[in-house]
C-alpha atoms as a PDB file:
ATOM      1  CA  UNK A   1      32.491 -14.327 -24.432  1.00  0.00           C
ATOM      2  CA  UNK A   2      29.493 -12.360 -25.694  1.00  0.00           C
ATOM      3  CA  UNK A   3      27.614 -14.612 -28.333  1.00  0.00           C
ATOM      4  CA  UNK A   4      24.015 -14.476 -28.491  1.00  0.00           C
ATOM      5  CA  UNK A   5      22.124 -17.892 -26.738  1.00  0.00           C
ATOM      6  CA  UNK A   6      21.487 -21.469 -28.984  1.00  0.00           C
ATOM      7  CA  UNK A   7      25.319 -19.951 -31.817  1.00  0.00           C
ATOM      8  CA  UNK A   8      28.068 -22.286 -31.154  1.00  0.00           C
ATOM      9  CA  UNK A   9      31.001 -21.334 -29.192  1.00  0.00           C
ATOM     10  CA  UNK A  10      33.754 -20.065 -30.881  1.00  0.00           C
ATOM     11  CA  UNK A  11      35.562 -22.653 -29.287  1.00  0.00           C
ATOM     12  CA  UNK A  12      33.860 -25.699 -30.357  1.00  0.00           C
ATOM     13  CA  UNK A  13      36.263 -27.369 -33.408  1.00  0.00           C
ATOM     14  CA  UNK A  14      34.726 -28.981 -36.187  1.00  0.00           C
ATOM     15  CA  UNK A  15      35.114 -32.945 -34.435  1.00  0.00           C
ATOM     16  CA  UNK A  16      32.559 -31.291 -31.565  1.00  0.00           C
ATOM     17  CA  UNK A  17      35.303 -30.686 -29.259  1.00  0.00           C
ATOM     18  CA  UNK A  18      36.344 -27.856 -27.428  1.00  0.00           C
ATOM     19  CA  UNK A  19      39.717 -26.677 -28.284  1.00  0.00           C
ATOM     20  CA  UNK A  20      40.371 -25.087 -24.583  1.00  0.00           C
ATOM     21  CA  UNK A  21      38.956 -27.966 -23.012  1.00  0.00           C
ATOM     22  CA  UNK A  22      42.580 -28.424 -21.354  1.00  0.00           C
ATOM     23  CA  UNK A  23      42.846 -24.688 -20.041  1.00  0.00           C
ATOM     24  CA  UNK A  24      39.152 -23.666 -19.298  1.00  0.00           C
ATOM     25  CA  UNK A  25      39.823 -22.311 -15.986  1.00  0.00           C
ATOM     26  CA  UNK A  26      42.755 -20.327 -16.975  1.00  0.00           C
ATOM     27  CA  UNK A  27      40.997 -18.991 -19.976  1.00  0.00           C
ATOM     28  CA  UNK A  28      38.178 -17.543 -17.745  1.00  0.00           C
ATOM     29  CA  UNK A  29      35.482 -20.281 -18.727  1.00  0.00           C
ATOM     30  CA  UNK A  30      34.704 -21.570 -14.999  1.00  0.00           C
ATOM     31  CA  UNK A  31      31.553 -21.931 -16.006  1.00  0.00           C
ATOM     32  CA  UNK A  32      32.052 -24.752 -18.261  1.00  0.00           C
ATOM     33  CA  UNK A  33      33.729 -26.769 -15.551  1.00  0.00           C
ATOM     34  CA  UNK A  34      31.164 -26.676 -14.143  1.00  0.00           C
ATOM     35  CA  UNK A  35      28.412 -27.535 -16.511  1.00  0.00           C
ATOM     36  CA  UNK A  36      27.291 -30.810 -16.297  1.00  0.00           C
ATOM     37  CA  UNK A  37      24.434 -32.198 -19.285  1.00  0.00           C
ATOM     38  CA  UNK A  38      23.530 -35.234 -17.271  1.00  0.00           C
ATOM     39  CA  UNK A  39      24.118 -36.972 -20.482  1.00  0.00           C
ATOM     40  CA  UNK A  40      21.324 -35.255 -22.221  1.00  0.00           C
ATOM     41  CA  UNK A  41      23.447 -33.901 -25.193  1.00  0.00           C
ATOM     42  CA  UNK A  42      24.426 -37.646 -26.174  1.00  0.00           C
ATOM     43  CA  UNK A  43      20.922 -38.804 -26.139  1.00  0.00           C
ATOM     44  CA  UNK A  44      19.594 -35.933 -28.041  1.00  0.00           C
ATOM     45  CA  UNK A  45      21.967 -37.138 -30.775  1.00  0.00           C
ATOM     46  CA  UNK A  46      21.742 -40.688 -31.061  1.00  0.00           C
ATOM     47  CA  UNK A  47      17.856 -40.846 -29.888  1.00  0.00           C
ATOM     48  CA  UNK A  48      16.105 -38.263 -30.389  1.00  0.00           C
ATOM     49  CA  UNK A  49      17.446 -37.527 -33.861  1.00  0.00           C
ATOM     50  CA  UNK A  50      18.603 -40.629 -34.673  1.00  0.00           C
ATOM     51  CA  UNK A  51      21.937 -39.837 -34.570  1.00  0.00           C
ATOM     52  CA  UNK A  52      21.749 -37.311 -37.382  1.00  0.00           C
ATOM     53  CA  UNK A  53      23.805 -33.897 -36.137  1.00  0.00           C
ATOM     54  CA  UNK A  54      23.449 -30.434 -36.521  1.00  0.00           C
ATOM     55  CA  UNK A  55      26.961 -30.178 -38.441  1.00  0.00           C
ATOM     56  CA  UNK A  56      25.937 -32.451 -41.267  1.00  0.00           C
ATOM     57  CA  UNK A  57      22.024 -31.163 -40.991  1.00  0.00           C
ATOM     58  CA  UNK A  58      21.842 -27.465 -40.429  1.00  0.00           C
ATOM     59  CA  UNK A  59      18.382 -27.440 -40.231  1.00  0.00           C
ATOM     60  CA  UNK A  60      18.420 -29.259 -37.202  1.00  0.00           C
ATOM     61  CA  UNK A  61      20.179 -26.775 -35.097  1.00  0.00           C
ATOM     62  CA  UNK A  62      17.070 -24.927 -34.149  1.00  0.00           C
ATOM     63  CA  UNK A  63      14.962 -27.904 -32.891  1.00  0.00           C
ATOM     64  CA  UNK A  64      18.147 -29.663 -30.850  1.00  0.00           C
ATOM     65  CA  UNK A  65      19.439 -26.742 -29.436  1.00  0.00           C
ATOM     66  CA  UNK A  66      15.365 -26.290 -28.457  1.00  0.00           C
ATOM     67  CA  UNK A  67      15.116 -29.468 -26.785  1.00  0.00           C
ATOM     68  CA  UNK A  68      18.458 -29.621 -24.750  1.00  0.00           C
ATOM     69  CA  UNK A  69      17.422 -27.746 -21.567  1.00  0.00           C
ATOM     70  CA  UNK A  70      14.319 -29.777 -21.174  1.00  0.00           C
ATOM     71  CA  UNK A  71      16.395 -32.943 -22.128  1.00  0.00           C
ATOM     72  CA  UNK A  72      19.170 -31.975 -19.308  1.00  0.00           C
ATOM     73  CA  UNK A  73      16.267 -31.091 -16.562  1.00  0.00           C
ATOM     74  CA  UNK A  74      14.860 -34.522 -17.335  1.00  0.00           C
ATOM     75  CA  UNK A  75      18.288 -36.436 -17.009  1.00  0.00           C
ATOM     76  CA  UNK A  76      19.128 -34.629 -14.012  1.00  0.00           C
ATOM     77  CA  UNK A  77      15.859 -35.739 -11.941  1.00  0.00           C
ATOM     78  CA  UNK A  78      16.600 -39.289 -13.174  1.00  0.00           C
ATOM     79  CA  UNK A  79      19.706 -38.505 -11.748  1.00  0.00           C
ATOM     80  CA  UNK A  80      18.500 -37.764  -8.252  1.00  0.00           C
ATOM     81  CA  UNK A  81      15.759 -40.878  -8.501  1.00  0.00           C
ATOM     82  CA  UNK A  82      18.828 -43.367  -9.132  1.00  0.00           C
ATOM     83  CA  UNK A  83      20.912 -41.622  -6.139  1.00  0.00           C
ATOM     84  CA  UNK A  84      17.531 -42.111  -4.016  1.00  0.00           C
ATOM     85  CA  UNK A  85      17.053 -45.405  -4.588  1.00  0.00           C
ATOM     86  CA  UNK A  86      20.715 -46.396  -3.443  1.00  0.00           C
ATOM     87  CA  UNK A  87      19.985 -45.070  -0.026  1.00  0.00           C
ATOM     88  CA  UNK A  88      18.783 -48.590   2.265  1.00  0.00           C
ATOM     89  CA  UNK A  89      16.924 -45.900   4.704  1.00  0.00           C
ATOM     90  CA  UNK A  90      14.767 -45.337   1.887  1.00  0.00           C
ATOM     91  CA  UNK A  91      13.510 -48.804   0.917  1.00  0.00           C
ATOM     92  CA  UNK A  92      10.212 -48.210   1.585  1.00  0.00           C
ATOM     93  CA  UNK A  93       9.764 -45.396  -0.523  1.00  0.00           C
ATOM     94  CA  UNK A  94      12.198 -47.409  -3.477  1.00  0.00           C
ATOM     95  CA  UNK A  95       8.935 -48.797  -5.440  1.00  0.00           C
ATOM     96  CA  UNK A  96       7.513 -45.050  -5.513  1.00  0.00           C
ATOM     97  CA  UNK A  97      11.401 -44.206  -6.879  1.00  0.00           C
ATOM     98  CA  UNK A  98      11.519 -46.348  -9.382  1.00  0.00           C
ATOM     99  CA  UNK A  99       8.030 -45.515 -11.074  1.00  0.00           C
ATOM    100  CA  UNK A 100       8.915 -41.891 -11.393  1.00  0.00           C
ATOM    101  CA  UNK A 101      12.502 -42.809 -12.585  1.00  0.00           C
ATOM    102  CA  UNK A 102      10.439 -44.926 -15.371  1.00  0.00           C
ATOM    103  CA  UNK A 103       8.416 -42.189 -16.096  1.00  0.00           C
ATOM    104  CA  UNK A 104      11.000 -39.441 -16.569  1.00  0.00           C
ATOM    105  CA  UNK A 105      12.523 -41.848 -18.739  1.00  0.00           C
ATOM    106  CA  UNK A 106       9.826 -42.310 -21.048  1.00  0.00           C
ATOM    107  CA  UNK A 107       9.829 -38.610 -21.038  1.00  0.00           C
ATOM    108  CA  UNK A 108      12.706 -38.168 -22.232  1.00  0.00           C
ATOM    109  CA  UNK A 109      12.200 -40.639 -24.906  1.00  0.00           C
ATOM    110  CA  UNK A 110       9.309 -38.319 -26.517  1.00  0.00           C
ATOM    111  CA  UNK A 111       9.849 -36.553 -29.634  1.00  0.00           C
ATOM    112  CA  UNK A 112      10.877 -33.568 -30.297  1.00  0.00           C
ATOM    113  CA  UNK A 113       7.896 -32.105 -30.245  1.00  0.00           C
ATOM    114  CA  UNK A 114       6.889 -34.175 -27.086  1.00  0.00           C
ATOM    115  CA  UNK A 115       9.956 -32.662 -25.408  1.00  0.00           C
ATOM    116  CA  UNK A 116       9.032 -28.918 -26.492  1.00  0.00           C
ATOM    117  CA  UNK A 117       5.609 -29.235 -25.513  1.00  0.00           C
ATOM    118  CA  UNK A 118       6.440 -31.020 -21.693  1.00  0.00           C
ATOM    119  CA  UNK A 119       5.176 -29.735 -18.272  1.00  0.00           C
ATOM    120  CA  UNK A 120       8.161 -29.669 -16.339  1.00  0.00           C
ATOM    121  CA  UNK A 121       6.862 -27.890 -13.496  1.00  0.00           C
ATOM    122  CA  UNK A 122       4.476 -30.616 -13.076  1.00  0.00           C
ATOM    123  CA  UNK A 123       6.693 -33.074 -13.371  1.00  0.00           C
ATOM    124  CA  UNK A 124       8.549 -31.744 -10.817  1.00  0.00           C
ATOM    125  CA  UNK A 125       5.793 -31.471  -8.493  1.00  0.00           C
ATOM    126  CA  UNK A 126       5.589 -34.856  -8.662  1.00  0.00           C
ATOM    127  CA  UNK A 127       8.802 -36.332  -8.348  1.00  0.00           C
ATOM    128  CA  UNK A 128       9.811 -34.010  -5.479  1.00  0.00           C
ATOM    129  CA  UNK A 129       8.096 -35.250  -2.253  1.00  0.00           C
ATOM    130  CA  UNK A 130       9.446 -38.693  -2.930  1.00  0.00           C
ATOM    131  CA  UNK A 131      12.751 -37.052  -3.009  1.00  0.00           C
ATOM    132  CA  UNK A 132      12.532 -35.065   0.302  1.00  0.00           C
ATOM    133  CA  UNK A 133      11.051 -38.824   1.590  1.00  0.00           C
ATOM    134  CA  UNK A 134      13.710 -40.583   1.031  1.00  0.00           C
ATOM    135  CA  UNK A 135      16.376 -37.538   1.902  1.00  0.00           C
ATOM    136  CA  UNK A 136      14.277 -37.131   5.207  1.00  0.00           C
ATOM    137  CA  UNK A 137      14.433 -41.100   5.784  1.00  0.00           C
ATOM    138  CA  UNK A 138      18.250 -41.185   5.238  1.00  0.00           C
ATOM    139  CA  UNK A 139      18.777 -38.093   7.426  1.00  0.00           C
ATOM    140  CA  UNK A 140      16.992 -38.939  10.249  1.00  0.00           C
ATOM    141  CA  UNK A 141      14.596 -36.707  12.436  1.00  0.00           C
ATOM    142  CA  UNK A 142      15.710 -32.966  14.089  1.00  0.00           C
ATOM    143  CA  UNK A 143      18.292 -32.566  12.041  1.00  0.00           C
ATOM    144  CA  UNK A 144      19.218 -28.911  11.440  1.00  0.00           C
ATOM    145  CA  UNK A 145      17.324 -27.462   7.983  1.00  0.00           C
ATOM    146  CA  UNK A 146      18.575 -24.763   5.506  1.00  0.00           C
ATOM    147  CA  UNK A 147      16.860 -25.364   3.097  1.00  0.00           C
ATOM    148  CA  UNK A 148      16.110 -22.654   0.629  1.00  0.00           C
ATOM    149  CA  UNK A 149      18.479 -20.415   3.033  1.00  0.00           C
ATOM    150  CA  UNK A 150      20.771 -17.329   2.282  1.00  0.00           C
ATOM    151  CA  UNK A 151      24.210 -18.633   3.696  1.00  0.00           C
ATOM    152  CA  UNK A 152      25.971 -16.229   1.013  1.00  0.00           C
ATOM    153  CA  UNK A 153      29.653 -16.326   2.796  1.00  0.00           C
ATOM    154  CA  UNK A 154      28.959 -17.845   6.481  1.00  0.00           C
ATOM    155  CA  UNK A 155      31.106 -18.998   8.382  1.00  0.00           C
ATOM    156  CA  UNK A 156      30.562 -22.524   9.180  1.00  0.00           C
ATOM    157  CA  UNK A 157      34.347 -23.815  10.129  1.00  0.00           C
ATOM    158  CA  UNK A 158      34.084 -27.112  11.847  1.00  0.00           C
ATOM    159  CA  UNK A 159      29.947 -27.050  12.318  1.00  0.00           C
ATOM    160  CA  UNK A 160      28.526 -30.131  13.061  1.00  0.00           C
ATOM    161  CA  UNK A 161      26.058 -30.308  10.117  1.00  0.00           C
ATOM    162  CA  UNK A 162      25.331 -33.787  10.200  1.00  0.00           C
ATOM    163  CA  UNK A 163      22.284 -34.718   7.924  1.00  0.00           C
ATOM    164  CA  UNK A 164      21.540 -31.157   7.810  1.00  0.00           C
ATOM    165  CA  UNK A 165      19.486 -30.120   4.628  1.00  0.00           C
ATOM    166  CA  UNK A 166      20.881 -27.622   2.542  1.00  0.00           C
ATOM    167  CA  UNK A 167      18.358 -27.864  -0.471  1.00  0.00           C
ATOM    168  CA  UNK A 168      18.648 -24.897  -2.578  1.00  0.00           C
ATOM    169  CA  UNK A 169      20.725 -23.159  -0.218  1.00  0.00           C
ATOM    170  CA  UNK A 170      22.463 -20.493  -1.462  1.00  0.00           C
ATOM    171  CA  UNK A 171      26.116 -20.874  -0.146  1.00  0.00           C
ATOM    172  CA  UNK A 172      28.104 -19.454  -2.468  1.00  0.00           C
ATOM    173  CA  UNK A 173      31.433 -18.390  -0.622  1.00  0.00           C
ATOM    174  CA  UNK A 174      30.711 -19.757   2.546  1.00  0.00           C
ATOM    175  CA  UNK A 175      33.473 -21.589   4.958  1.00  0.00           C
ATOM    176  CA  UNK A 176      32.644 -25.347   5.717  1.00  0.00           C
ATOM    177  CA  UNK A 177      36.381 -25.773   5.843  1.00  0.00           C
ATOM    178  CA  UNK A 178      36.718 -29.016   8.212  1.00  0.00           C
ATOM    179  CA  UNK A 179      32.311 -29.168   8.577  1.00  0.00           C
ATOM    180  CA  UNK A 180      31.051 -32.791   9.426  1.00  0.00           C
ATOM    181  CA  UNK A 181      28.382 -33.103   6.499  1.00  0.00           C
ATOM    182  CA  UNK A 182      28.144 -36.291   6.447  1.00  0.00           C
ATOM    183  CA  UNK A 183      24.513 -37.517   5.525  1.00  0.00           C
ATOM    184  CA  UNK A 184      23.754 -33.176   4.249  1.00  0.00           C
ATOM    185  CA  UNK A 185      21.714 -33.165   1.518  1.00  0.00           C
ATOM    186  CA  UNK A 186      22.776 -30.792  -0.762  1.00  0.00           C
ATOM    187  CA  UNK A 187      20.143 -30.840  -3.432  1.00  0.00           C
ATOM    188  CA  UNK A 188      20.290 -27.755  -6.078  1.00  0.00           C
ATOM    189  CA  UNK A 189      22.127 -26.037  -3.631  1.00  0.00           C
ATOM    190  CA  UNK A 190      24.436 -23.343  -4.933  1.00  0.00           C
ATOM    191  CA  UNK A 191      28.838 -23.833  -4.381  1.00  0.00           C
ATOM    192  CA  UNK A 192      29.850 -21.510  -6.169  1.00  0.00           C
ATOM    193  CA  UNK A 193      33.376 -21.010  -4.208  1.00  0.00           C
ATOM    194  CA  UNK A 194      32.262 -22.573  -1.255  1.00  0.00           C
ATOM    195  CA  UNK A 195      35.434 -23.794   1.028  1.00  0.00           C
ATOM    196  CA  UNK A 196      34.850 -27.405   1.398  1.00  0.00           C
ATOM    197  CA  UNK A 197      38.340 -28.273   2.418  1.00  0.00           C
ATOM    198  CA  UNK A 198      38.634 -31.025   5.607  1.00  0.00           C
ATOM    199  CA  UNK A 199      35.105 -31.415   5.281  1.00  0.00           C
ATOM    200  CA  UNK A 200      33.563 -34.491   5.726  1.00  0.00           C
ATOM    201  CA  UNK A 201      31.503 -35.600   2.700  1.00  0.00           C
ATOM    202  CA  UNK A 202      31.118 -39.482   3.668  1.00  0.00           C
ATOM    203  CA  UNK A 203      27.392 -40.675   2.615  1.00  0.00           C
ATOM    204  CA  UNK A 204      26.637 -37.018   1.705  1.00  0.00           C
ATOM    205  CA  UNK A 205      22.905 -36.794  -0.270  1.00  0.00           C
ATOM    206  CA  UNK A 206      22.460 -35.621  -4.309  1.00  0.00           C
ATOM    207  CA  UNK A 207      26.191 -33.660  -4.223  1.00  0.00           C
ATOM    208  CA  UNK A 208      26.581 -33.658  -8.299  1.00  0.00           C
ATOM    209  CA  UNK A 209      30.017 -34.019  -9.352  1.00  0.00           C
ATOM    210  CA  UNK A 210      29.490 -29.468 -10.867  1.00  0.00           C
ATOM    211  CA  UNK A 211      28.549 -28.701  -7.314  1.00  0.00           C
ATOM    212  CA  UNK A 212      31.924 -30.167  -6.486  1.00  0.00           C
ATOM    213  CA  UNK A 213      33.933 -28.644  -9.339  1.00  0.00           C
ATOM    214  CA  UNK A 214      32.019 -25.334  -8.238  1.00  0.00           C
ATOM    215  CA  UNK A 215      33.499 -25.846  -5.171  1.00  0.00           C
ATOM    216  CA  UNK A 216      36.863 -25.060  -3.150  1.00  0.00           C
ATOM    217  CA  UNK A 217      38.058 -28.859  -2.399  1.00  0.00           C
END
């Protein structure tokens, strides 16, 4: 579909639903199966603007449609900062965790202006090491790392990958078919297509549920 960024799709009905929602795939909209707001387009609605909408209040399409990608990048790190604290390996690092999931929260509680106006980067900066902590305490030590890697279609058919780190691997198209991943972290590592079949996911690290619909289960 060719619309310009922040116009409706021609899809969306007038009740906010999408009227392919039930035959995305086939209709050539992968990429919406695979889209995942964290959340973030609920709480722009009934917090940020006080559950006003952009249907009944045209004038606040600009601001809300302004605000979602810094809303979504804020509910994804909480996100990873509630999947870190669930890991028992990382218990010493938990306290840390839960001050920086408080503070993205009360981020993402701002204004809009607040929200327009935010440092991600920084943010980021900040929340990250206590991430790789507490992936690095669950995985345990000389285990293999990718992370960052170009694995753009390898072949990696029955690899013992266990707590390997994958973060922001690019592995789009790659074979794990039958891999033993369990403990892999695969944060904001790209799926797209990746053969996951037979793997073994148990205990795997930050796998969102679009990096699984991006994937070939």
């Amino acid at each position: 579909m060719n619309k310009a960024a922040g116009q409706p799709c021609l899809n969306l009905a007038d009740d906010f639903r999408c009227r392919i929602h039930d035959r995305l795939d086939a209709s050539g909209f992968h990429g919406c199966v695979v889209f995942d707001c964290f959340g973030a387009g609920q709480r722009i609605t009934q917090e940020t603007f006080g559950g006003r909408s952009w249907r009944e209040a045209p004038e606040l399409s600009g601001p809300m449609f302004a605000v979602l990608p810094v809303m979504r990048q804020l509910h994804e790190i909480m996100w990873y900062l509630a999947e870190a604290l669930k890991l028992d390996e990382a218990r010493r690092v938990h306290p840390k965790l839960e001050e920086a999931l408080s503070a993205t929260d009360r981020l993402a509680g701002g204004t809009p202006e607040d929200l327009r106006a935010l440092d991600l980067d920084t943010h980021r900066r900040k929340v990250n090491p206590l991430l790789r902590k507490a992936s690095e305490l669950a995985r345990g030590r000389n285990r293999p790392d990718h992370s960052g890697a170009n694995l753009i279609g390898r072949r990696m058919r029955k690899a013992d990958l266990r707590g390997a780190s994958f973060r922001g691997a690019l592995l789009i198209g790659a074979d794990l078919r039958d891999a033993d991943l369990r403990r892999a972290d695969f944060t904001g590592a790209d799926l797209r297509g990746t053969d996951l079949r037979g793997a073994d996911l148990t205990d795997v690290l930050f796998l969102t549920a679009s990096q699984r619909r991006a994937a070939v289960t």
